[in-house]
Protein backbone atom coordinates (compact mmCIF):
# COMPACT_ATOMS: atom_id res chain seq x y z
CA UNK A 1 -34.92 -4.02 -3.59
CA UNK A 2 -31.89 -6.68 -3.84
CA UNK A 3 -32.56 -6.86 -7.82
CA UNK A 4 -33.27 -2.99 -7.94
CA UNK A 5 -29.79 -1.95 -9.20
CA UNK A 6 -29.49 -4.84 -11.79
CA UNK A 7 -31.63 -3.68 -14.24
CA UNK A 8 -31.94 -0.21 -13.43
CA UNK A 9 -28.49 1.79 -14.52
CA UNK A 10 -27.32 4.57 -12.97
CA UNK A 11 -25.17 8.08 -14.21
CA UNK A 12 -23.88 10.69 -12.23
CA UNK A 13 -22.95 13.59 -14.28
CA UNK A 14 -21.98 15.98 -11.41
CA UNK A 15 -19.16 13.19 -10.58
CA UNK A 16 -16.13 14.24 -12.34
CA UNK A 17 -13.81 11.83 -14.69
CA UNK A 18 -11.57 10.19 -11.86
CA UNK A 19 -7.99 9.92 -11.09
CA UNK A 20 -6.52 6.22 -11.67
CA UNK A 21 -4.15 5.33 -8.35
CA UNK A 22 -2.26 2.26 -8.02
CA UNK A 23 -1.02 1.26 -4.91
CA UNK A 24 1.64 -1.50 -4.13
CA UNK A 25 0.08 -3.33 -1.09
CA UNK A 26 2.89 -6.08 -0.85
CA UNK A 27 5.85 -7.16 -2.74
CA UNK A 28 3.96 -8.41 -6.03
CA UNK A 29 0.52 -7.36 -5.23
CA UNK A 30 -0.98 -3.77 -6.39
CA UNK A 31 -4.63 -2.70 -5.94
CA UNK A 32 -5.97 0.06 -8.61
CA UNK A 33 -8.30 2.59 -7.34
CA UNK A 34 -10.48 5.20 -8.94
CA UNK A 35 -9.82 8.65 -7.21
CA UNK A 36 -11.78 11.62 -7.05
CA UNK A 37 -10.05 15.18 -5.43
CA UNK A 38 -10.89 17.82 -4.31
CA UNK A 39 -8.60 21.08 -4.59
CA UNK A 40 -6.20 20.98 -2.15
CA UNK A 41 -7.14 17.89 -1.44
CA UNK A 42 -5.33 17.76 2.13
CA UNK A 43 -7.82 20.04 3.39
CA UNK A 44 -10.43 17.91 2.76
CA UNK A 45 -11.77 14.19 4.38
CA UNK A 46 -11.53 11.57 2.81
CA UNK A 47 -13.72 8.48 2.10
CA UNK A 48 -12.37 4.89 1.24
CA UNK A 49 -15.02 2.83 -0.28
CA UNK A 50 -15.17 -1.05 -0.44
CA UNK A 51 -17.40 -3.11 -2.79
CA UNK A 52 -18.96 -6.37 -2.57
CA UNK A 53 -17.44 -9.58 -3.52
CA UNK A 54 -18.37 -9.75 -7.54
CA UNK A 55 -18.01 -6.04 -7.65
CA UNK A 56 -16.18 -3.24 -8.45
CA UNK A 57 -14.34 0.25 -8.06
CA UNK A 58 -17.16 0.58 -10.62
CA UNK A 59 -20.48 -0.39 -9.00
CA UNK A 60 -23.01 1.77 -8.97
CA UNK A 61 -23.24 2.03 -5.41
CA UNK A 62 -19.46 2.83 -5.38
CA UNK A 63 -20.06 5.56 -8.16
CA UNK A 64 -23.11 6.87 -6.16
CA UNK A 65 -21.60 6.65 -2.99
CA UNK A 66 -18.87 8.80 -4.81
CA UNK A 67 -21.30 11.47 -6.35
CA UNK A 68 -22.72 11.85 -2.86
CA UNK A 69 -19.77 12.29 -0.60
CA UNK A 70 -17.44 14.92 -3.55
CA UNK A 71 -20.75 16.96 -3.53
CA UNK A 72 -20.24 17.43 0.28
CA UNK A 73 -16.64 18.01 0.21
CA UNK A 74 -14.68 15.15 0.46
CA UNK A 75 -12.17 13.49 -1.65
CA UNK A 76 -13.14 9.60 -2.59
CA UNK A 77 -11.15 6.77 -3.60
CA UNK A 78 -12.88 3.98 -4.84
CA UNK A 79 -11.04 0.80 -4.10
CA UNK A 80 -10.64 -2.08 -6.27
CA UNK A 81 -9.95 -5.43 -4.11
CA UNK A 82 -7.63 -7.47 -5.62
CA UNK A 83 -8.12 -8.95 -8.71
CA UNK A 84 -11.16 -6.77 -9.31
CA UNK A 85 -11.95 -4.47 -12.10
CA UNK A 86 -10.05 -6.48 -14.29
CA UNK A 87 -6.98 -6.02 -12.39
CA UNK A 88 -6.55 -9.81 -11.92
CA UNK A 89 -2.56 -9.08 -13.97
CA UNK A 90 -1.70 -6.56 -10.61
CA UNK A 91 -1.75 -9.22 -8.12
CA UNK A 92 0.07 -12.63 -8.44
CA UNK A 93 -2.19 -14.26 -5.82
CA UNK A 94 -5.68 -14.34 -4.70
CA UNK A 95 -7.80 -11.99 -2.03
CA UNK A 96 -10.38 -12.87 0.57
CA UNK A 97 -13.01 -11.72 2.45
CA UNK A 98 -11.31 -10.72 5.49
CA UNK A 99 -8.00 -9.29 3.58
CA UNK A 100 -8.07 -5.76 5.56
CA UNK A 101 -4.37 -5.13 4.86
CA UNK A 102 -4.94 -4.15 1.45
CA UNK A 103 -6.87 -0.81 2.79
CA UNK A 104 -4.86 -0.50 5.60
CA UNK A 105 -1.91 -0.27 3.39
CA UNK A 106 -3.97 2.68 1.52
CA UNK A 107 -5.04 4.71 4.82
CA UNK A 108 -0.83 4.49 5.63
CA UNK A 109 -0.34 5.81 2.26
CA UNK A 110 -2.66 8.78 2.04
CA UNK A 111 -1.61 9.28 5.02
CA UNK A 112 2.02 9.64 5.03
CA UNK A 113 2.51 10.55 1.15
CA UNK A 114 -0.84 12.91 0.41
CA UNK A 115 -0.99 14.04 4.35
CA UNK A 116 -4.59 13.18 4.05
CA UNK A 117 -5.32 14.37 7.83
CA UNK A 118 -9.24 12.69 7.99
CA UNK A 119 -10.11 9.53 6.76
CA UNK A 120 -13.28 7.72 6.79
CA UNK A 121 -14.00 3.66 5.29
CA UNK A 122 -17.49 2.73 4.32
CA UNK A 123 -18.10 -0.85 2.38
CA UNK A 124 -20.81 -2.49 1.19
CA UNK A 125 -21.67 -6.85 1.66
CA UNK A 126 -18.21 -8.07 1.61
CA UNK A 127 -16.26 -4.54 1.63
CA UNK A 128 -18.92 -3.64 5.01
CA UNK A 129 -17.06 -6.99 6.53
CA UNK A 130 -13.99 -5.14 5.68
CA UNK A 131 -14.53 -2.12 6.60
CA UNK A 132 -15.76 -3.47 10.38
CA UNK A 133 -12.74 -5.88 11.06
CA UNK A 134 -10.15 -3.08 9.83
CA UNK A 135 -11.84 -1.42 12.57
CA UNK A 136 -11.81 -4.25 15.57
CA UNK A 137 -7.97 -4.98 14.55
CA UNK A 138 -7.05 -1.51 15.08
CA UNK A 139 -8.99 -2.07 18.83
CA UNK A 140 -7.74 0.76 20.83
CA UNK A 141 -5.33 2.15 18.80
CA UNK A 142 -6.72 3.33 15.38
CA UNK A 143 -4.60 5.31 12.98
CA UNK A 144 -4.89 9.11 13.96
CA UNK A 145 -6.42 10.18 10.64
CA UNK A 146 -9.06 7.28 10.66
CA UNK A 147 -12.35 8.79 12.05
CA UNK A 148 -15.47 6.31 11.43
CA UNK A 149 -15.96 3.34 9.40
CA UNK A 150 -19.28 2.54 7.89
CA UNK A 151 -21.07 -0.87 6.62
CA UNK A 152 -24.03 -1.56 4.49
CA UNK A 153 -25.64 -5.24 4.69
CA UNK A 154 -21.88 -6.50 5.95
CA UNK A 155 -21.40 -10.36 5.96
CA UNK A 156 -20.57 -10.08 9.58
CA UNK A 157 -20.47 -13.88 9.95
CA UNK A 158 -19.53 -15.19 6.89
CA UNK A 159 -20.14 -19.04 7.54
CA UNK A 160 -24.08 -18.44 8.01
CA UNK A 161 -24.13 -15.98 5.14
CA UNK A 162 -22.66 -18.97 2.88
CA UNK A 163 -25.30 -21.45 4.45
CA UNK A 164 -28.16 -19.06 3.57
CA UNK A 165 -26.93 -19.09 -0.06
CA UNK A 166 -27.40 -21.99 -0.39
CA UNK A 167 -30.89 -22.10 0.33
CA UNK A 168 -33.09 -23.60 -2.48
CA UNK A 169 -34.22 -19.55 -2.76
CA UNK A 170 -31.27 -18.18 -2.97
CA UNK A 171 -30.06 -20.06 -6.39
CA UNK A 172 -29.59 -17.23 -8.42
CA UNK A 173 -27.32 -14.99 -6.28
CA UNK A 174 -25.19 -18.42 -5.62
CA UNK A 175 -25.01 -18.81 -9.26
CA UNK A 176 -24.11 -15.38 -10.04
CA UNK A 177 -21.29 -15.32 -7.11
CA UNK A 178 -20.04 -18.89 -8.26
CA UNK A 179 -20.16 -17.80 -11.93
CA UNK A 180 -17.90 -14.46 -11.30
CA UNK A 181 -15.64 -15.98 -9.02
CA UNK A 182 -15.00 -18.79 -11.68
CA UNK A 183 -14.68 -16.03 -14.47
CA UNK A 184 -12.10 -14.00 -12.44
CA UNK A 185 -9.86 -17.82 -11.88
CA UNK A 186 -9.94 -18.01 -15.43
CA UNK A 187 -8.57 -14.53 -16.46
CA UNK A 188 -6.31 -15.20 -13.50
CA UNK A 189 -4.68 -18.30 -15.41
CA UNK A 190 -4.72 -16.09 -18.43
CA UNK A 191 -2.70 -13.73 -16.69
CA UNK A 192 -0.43 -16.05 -14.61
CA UNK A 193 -0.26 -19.29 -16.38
CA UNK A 194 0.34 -22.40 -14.40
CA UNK A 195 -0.40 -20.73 -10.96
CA UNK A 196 -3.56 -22.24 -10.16
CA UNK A 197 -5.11 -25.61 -10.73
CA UNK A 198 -7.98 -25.30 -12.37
CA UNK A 199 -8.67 -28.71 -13.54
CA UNK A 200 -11.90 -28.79 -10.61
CA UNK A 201 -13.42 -25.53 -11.61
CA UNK A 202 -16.14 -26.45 -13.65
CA UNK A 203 -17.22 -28.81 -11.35
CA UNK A 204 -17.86 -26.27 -8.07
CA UNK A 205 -21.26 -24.75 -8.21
CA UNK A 206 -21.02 -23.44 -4.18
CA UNK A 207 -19.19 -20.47 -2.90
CA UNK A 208 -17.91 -22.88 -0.22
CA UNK A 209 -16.81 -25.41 -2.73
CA UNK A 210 -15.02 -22.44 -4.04
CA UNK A 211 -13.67 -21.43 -1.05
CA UNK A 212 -12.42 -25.51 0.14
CA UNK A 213 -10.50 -25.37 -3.53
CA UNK A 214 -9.13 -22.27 -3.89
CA UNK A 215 -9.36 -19.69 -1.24
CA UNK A 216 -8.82 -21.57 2.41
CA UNK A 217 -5.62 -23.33 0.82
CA UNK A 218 -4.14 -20.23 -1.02
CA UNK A 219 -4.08 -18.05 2.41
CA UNK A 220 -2.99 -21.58 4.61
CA UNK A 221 -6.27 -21.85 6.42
CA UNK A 222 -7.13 -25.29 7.57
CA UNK A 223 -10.44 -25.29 5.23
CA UNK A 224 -13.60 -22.80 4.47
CA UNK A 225 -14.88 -23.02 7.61
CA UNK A 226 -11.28 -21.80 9.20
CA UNK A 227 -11.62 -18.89 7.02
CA UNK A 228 -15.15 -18.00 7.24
CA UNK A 229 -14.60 -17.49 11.30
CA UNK A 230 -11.34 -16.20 10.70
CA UNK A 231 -12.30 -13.58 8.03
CA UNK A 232 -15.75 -12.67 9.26
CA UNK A 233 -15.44 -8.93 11.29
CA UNK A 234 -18.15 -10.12 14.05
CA UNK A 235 -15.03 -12.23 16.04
CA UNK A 236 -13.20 -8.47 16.48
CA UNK A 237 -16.54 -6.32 16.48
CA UNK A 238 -16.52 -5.60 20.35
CA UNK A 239 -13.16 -4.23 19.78
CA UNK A 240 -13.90 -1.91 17.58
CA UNK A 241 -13.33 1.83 18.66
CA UNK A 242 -14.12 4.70 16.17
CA UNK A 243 -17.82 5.84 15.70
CA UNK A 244 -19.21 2.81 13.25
CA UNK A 245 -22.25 2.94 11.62
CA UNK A 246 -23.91 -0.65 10.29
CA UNK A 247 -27.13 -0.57 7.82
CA UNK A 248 -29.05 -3.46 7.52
CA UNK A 249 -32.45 -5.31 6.57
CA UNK A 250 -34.53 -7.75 7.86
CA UNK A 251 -35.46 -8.87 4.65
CA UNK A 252 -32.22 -9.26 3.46
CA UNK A 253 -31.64 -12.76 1.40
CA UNK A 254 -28.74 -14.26 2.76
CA UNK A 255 -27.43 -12.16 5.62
CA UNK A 256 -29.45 -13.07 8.73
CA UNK A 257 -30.89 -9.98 10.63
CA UNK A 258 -30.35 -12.03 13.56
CA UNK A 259 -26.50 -11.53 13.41
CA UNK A 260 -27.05 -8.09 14.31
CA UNK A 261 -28.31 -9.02 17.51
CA UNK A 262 -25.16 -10.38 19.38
CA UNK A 263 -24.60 -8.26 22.42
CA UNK A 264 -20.82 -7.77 20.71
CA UNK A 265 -22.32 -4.86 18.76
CA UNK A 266 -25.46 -3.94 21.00
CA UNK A 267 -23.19 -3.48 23.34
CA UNK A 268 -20.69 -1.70 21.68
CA UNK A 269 -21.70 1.93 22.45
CA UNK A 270 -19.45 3.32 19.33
CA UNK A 271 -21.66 1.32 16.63
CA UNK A 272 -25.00 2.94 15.48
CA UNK A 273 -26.94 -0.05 14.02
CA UNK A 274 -30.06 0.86 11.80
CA UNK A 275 -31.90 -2.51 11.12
CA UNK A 276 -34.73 -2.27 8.70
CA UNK A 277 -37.61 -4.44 8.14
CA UNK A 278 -36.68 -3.61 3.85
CA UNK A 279 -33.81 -2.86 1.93
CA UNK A 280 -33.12 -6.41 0.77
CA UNK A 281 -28.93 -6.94 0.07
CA UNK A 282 -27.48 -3.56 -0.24
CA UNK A 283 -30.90 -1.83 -1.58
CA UNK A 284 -32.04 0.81 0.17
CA UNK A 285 -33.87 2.44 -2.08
CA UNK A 286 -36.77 4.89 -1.53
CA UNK A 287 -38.48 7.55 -4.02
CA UNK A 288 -36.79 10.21 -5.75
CA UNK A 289 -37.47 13.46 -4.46
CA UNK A 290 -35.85 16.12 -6.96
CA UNK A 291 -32.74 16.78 -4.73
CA UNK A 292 -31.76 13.23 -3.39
CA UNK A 293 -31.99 9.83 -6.23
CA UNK A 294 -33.58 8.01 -3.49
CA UNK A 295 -30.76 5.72 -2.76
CA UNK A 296 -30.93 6.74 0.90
CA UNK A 297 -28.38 4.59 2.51
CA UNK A 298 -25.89 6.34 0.55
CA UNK A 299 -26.84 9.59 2.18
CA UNK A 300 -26.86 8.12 5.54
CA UNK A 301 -22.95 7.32 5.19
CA UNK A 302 -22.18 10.67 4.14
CA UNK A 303 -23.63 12.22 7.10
CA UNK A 304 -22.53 9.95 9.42
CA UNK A 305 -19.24 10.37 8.52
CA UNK A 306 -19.40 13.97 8.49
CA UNK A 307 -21.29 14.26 11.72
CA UNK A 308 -19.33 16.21 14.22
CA UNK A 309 -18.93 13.15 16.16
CA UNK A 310 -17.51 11.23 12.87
CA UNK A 311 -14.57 14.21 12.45
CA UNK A 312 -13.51 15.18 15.58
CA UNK A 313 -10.17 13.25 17.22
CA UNK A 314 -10.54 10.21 18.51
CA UNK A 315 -8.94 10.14 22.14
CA UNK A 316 -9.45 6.71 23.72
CA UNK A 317 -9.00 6.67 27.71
CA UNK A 318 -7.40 3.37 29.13
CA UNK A 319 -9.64 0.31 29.00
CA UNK A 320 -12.23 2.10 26.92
């Protein structure tokens, strides 16, 4: 299921041609996202998406994510993290796994400037990470407009995610991380010479090697391990507060099911946890029936974010 959407490519003609977005996140920082409206678009809910970490505001979950959620109604903005979707000119520095200000920044802005009233975040591996600790940092007092967040095979707990990479087994998704994060340093030096040493790069073959040379000293952590517990949503997930909804699988190739065990979101009574026995890393994947392309943890989303329970105002009573 893992390998499914690799070789088998997707098209969504019902999606229309989107709107390009740019929004300045920090002083010398934008993020580019790929927007879909509705008419009248302030009428309508609207649903952030988040990809994975060597992916895209044009992943094919991301597009059929998209499809799914404008055919129900809602407006969609695909988000590009920075430095991804060849956006690595927008941004002078780097972004990390954790880095929930970006799409905070957004849900202020569609907010305030579109008066985008309902507001839903769904992610997917790395972007599900995101989309939980935006959540747990908001704790008790989430934004008014923001009414569930959703996660598909989230890295929860990044530091044993990076360990199970680097199983023997798990070679070729190491390689292929490794080999896109080296890519996207490179174009980075293209596009901001001199800011980065890259005299090591050729020589780091681990996402934590990575991570020790580049992305724990960039963002002043004390090294990867300092930002794997620092980034990963599971240290805020008992905070979290708006209806969440977390798909997973037990077969899954370098998240352990396990994590999705900790009492912090069993016991969380506003997280919905569906744990699978298959679905591999952000699968999912069942038969075509005619109506639905079988990709059926994209339908889940939609519908838990438009449940009644998703939409309605949050009100939080003290200590809840």
């Amino acid at each position: 299921m893992t390998l499914f959407g690799w070789g088998n490519p997707r098209y969504f003609p019902r999606l229309p041609a989107p709107t390009v977005r740019y929004f300045d996140v920090e002083p010398g920082a934008r993020v580019l996202a790929h927007c879909h409206w509705q008419p009248e678009p302030w009428a309508h809910p609207t649903l952030i998406a988040l990809h994975g970490l060597n992916g895209s505001s044009d992943a094919h979950y991301m597009r059929g994510l998209a499809d799914k959620a404008f055919g129900r109604g809602m407006n969609v903005v695909r988000l590009n993290q920075r430095n991804c979707g060849d956006t690595e000119h927008l941004s002078a520095g780097l972004f990390h796994s954790g880095l929930t200000a970006d799409a905070a920044h957004v849900i202020r802005e569609l907010t305030s400037v579109d008066d985008i009233r309902v507001i839903t975040v769904a992610g997917y591996s790395l972007g599900g990470n995101l989309a939980l600790k935006l959540a747990g940092e908001y704790g008790d007092h989430p934004p008014s407009g923001l009414r569930a967040v959703a996660a598909v095979s989230p890295i929860l707990e990044i530091a044993k995610c990076v360990r199970e990479l680097e199983r023997p087994a798990n070679f070729l998704y190491e390689w292929n991380f490794v080999r896109d994060l080296k890519r996207r340093m490179r174009r980075k030096e293209r596009a901001h010479p001199g800011h980065f040493d890259l005299s090591g790069l050729d020589r780091i073959r681990t996402v934590r090697a990575f991570d020790e040379a580049y992305t724990a000293p960039h963002f002043g952590f004390l090294n990867a391990d300092d930002y794997y517990y620092r980034a990963s949503a599971m240290r805020v997930a008992d905070r979290i507060r708006v209806p969440a909804l977390i798909i997973t699988a037990e077969d899954d190739p370098f998240v352990p099911w396990q994590t999705f065990l900790d009492p912090r979101l069993t016991g969380n009574p506003h997280i919905t946890l569906r744990l699978c026995k298959h679905g591999g890393h952000c699968g999912f994947v069942g038969l075509p029936n005619g109506v639905d392309d079988g990709y059926w943890a994209e339908t889940a989303i939609v519908n838990f974010v438009q449940s009644a329970r998703a939409l309605e105002p949050v009100e939080l009573t003290q200590g809840s």
